[in-house]
N, C-alpha and C. Protein backbone atom coordinates (compact mmCIF):
# COMPACT_ATOMS: atom_id res chain seq x y z
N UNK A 1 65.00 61.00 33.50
CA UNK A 1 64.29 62.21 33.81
C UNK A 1 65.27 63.35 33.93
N UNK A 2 64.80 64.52 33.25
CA UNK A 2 65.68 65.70 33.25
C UNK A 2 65.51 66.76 34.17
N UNK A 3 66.47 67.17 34.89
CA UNK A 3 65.99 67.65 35.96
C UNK A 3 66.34 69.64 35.58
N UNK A 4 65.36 70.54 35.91
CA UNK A 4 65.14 71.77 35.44
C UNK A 4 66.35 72.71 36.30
N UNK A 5 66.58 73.58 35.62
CA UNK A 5 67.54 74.48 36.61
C UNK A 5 67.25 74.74 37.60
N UNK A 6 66.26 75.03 37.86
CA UNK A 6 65.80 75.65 39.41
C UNK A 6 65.84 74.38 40.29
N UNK A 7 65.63 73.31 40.16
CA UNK A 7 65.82 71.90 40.70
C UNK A 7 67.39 71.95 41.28
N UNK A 8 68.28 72.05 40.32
CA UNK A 8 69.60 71.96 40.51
C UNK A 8 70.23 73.19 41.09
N UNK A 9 70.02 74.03 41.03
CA UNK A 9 70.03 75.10 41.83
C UNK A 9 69.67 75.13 43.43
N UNK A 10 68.66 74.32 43.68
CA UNK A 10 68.02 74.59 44.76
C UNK A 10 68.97 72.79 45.62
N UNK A 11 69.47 71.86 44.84
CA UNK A 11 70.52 71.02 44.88
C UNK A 11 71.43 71.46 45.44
N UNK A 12 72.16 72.32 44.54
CA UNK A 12 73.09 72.62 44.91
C UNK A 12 73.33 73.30 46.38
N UNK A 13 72.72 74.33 46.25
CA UNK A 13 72.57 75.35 47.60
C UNK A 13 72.26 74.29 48.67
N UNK A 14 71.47 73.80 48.81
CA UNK A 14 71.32 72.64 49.87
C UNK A 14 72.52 71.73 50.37
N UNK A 15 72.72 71.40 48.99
CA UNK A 15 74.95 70.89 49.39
C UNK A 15 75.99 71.88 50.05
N UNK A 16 75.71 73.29 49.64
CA UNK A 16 76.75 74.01 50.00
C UNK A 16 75.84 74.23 51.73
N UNK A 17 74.89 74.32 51.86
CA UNK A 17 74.39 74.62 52.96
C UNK A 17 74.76 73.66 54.25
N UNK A 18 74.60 72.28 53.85
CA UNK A 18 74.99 71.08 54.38
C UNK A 18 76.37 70.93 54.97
N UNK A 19 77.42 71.44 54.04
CA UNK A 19 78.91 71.34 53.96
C UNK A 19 79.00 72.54 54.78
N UNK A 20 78.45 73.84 54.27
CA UNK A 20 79.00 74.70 55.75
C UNK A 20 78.41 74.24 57.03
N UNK A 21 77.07 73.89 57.44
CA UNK A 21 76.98 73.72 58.58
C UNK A 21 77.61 72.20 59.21
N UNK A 22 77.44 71.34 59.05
CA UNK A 22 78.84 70.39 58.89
C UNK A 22 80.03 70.69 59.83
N UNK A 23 80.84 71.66 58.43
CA UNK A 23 82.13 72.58 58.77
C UNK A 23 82.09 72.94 60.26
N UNK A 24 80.70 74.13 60.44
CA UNK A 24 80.55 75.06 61.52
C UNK A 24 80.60 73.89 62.52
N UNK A 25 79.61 72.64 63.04
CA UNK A 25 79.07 71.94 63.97
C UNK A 25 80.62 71.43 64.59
N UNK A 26 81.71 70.91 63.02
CA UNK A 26 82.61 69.54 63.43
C UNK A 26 83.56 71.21 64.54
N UNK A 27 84.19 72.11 64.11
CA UNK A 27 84.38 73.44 64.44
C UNK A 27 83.74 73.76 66.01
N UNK A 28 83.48 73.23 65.97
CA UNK A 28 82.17 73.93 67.14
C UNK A 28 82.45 73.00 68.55
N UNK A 29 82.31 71.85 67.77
CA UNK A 29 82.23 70.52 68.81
C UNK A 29 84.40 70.18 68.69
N UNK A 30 84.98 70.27 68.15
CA UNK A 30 86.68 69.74 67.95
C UNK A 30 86.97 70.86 68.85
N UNK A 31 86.47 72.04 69.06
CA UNK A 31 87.60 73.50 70.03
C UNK A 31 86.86 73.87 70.43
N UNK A 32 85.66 73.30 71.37
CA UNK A 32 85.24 73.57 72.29
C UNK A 32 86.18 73.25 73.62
N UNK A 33 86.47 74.55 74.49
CA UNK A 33 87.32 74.12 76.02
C UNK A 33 87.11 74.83 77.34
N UNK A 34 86.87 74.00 78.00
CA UNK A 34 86.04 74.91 79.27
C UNK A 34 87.09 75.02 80.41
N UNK A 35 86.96 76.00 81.04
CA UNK A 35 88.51 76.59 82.29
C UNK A 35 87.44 76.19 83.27
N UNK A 36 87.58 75.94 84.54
CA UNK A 36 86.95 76.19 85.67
C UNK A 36 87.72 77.28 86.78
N UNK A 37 87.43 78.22 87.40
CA UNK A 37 88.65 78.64 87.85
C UNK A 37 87.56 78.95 89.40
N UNK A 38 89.03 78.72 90.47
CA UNK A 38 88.37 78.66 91.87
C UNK A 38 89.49 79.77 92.34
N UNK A 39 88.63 80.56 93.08
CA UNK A 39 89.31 81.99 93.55
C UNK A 39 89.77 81.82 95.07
N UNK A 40 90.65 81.19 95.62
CA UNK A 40 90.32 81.04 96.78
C UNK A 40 90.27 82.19 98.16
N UNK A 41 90.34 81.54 99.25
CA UNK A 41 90.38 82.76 99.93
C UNK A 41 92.25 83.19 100.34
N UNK A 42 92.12 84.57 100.24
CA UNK A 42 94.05 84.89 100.10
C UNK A 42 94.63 84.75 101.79
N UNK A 43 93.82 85.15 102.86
CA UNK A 43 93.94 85.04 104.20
C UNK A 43 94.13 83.39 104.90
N UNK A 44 95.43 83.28 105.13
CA UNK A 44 95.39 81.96 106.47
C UNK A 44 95.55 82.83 107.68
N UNK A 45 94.61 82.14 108.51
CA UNK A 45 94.61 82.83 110.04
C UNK A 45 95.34 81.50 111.34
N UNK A 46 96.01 81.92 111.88
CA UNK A 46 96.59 81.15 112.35
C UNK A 46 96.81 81.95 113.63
N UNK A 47 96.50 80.79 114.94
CA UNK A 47 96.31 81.55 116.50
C UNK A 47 97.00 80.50 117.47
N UNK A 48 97.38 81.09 118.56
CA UNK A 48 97.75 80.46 119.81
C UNK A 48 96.37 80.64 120.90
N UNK A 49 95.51 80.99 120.61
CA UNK A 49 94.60 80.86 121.55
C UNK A 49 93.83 79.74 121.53
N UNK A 50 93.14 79.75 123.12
CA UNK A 50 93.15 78.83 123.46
C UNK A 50 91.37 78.42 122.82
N UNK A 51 91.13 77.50 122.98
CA UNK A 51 89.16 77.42 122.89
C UNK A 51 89.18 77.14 124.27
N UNK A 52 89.65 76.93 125.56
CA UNK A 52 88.96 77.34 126.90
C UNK A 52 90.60 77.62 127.26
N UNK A 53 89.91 78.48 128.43
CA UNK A 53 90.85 78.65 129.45
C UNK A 53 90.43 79.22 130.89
N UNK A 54 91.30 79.09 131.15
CA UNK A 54 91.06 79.57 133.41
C UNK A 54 91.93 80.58 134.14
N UNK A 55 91.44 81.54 134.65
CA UNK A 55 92.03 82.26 135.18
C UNK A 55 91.94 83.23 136.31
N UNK A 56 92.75 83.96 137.02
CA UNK A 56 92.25 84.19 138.49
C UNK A 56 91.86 85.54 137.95
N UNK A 57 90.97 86.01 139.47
CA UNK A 57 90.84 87.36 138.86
C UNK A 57 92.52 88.59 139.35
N UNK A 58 91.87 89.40 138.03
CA UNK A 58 93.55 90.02 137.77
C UNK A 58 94.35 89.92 136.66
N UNK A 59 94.22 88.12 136.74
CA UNK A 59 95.17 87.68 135.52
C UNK A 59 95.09 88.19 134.31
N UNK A 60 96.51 88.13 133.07
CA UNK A 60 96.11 88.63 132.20
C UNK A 60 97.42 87.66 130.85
N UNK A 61 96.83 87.53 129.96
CA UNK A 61 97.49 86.62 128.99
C UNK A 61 97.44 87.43 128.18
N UNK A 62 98.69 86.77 127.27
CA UNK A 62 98.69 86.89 126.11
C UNK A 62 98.67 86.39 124.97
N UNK A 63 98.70 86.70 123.64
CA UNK A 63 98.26 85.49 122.32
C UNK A 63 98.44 86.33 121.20
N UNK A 64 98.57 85.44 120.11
CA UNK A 64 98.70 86.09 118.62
C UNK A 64 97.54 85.64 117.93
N UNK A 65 97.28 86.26 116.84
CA UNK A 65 96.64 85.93 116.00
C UNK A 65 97.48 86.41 114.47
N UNK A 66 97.60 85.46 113.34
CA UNK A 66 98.85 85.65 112.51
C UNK A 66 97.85 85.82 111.54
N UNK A 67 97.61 86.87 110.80
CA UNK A 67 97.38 86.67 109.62
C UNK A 67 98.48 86.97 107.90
N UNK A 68 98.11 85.89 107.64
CA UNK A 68 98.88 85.89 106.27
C UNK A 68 97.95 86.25 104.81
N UNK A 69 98.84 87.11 103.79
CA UNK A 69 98.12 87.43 102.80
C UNK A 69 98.55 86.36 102.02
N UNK A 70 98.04 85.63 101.02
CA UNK A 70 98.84 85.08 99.96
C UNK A 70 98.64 84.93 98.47
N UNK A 71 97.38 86.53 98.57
CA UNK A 71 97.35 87.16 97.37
C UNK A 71 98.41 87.93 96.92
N UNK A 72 98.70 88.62 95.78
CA UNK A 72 99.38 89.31 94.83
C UNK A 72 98.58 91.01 94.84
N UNK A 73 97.83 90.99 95.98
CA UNK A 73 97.21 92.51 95.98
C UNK A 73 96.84 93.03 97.76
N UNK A 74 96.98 94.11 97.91
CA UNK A 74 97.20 94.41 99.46
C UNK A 74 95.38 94.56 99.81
N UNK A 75 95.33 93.91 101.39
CA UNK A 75 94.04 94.21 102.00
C UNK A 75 94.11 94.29 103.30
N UNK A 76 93.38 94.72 104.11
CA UNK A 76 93.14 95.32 105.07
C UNK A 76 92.54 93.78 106.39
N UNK A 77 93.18 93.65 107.12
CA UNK A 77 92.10 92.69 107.94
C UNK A 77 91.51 93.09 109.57
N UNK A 78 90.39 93.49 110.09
CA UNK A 78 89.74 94.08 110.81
C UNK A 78 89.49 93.13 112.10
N UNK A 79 90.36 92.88 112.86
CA UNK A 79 89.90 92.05 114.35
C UNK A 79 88.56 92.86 114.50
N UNK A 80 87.58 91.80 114.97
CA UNK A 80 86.68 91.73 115.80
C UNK A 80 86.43 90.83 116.25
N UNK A 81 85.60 91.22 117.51
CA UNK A 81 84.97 90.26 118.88
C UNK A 81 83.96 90.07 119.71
N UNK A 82 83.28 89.61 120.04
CA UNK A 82 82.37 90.14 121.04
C UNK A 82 82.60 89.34 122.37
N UNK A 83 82.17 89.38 123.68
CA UNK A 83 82.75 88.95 124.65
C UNK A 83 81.06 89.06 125.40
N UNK A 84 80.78 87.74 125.91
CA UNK A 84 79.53 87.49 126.74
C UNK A 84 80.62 87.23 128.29
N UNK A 85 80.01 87.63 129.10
CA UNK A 85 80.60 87.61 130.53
C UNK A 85 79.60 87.95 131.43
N UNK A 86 79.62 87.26 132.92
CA UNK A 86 78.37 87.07 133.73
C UNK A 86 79.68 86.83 134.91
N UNK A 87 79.12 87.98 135.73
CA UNK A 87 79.69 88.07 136.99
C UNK A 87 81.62 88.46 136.87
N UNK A 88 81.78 88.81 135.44
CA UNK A 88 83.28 89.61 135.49
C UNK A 88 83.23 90.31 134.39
N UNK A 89 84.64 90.71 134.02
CA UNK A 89 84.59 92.08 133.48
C UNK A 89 85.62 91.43 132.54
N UNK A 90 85.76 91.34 130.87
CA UNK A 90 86.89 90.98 130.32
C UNK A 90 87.34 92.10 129.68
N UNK A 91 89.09 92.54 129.68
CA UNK A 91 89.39 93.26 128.81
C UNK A 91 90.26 92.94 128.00
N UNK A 92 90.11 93.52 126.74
CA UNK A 92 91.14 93.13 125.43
C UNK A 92 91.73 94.13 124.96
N UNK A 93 92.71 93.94 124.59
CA UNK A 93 93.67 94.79 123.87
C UNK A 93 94.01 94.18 122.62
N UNK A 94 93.91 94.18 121.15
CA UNK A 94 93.66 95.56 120.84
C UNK A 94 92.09 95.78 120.77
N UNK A 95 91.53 97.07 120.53
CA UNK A 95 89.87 97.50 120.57
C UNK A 95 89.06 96.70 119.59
N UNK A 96 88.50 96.51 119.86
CA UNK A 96 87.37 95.91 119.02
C UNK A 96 87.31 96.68 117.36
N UNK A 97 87.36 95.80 116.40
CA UNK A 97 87.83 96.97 114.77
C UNK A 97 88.71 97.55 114.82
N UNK A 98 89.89 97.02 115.51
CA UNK A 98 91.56 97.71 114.87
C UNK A 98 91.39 96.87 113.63
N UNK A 99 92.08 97.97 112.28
CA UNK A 99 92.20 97.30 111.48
C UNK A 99 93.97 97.48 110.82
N UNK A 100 94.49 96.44 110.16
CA UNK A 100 96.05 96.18 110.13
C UNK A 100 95.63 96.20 108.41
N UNK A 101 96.81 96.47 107.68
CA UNK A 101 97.18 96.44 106.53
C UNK A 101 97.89 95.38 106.13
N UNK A 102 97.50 94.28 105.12
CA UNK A 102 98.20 93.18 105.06
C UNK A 102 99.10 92.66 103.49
N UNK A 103 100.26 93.10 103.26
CA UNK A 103 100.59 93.09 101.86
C UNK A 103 100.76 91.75 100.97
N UNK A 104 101.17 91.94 100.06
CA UNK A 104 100.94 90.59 99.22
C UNK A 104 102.11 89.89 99.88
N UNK A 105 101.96 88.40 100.30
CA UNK A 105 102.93 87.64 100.63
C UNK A 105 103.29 87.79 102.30
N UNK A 106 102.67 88.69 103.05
CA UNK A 106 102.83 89.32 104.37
C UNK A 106 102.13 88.70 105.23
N UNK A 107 102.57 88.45 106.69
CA UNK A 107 101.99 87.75 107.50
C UNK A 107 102.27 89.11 108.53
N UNK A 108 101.16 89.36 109.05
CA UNK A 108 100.93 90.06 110.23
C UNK A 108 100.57 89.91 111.33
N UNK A 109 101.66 89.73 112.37
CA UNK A 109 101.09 88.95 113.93
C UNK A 109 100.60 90.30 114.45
N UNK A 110 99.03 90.01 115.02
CA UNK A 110 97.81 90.94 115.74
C UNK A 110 98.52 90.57 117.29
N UNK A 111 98.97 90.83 118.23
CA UNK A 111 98.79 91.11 119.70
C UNK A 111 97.53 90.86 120.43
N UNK A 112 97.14 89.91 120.97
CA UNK A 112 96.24 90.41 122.00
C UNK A 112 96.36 89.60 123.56
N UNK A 113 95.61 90.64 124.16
CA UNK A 113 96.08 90.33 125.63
C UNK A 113 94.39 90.32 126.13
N UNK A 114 94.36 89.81 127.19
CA UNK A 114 92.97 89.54 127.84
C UNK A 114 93.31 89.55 129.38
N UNK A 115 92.56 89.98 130.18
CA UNK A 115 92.69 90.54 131.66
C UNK A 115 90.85 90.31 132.21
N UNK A 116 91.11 89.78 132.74
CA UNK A 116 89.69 89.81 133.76
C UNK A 116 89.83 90.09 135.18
N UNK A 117 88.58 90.75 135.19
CA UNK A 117 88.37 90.99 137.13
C UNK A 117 87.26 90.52 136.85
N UNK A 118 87.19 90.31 138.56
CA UNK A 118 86.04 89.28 139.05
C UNK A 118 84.55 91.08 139.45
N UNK A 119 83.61 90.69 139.22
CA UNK A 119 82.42 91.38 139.64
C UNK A 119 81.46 90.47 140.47
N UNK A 120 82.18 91.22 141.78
CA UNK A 120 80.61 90.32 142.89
C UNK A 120 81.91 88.45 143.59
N UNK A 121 81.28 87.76 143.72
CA UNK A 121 81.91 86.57 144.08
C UNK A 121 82.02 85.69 142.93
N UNK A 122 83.53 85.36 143.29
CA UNK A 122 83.26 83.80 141.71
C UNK A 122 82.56 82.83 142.17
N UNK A 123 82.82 82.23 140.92
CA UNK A 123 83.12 81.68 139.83
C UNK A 123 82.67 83.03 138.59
N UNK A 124 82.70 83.64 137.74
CA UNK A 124 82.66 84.30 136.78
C UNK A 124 83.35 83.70 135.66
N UNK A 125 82.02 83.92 134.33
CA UNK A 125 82.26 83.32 133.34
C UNK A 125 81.87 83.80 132.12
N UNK A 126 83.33 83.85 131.10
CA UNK A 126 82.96 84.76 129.66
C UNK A 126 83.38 84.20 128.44
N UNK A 127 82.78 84.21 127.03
CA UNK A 127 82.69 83.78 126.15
C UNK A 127 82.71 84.81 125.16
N UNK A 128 84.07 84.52 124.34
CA UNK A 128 84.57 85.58 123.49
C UNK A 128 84.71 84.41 121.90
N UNK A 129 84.06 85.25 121.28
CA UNK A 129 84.58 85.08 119.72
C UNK A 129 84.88 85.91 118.79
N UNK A 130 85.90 85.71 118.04
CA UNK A 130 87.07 86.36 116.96
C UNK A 130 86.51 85.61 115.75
N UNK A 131 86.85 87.08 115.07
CA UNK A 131 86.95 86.59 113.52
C UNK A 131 87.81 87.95 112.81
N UNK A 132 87.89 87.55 112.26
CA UNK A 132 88.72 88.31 110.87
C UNK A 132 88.21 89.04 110.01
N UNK A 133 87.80 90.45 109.51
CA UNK A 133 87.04 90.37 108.34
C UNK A 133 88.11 91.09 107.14
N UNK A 134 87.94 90.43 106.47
CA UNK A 134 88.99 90.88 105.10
C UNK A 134 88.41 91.76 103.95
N UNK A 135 89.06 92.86 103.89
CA UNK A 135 88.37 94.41 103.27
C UNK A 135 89.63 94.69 102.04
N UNK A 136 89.32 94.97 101.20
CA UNK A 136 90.01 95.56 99.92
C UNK A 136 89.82 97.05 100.72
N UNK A 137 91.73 97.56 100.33
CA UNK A 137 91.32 99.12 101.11
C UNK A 137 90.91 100.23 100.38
């Protein structure tokens, strides 16, 4: 059987069609490569304070809080706190939202001091939490 041009034509193209997509798929699937990338956080915070402590009224301590950058770009890190207290008075140094400038590779020791007086008769009792917040400046 003799097969008509348009037959072989329409052959052909189907071969070349075959062979490029083929080409494209083996191409496609051989250099395919996937990155995963994890950004971490650039701040280690590192403290001498305590999670409890005791003290008379008057008393007053002191403590660090270290923060380290260990990005390659400068940011800003913002102490804050809030302080629950019942029957005394706590004070801190530094204010609530001092904020420090922290450069690439830089560890910045924060100061803080804490002082309580008593309000009324003890026992008096307060509950303070810190955090860090880290700001591009």
């Amino acid at each position: 059987m003799k097969m008509d041009k348009n037959t072989k034509r329409l052959i052909t193209i189907a071969t070349i069609a075959f062979i490029a997509f083929a080409a494209i798929a083996y191409a496609i699937i051989v250099w395919q490569w996937t990155t995963q990338i994890t950004v971490l956080e650039p701040f280690k915070i590192a403290t001498d304070l305590p999670t409890t402590l005791e003290l008379y009224p008057g008393d007053t301590k002191s403590y660090w809080i270290n923060v380290t950058n260990n990005a390659k770009e400068v940011f800003n890190a913002t102490l804050h706190y809030t302080v629950t207290a019942v029957n005394c008075t706590v004070d801190i140094t530094p204010e609530n939202g001092t904020s420090y400038t922290v450069g690439d590779g830089q560890t910045v020791p924060i100061p803080i001091t804490i002082t309580v007086t008593i309000n009324g008769l003890a026992p008096g009792k307060a509950t303070i939490s810190w955090w860090i917040e880290r700001v591009s400046p």
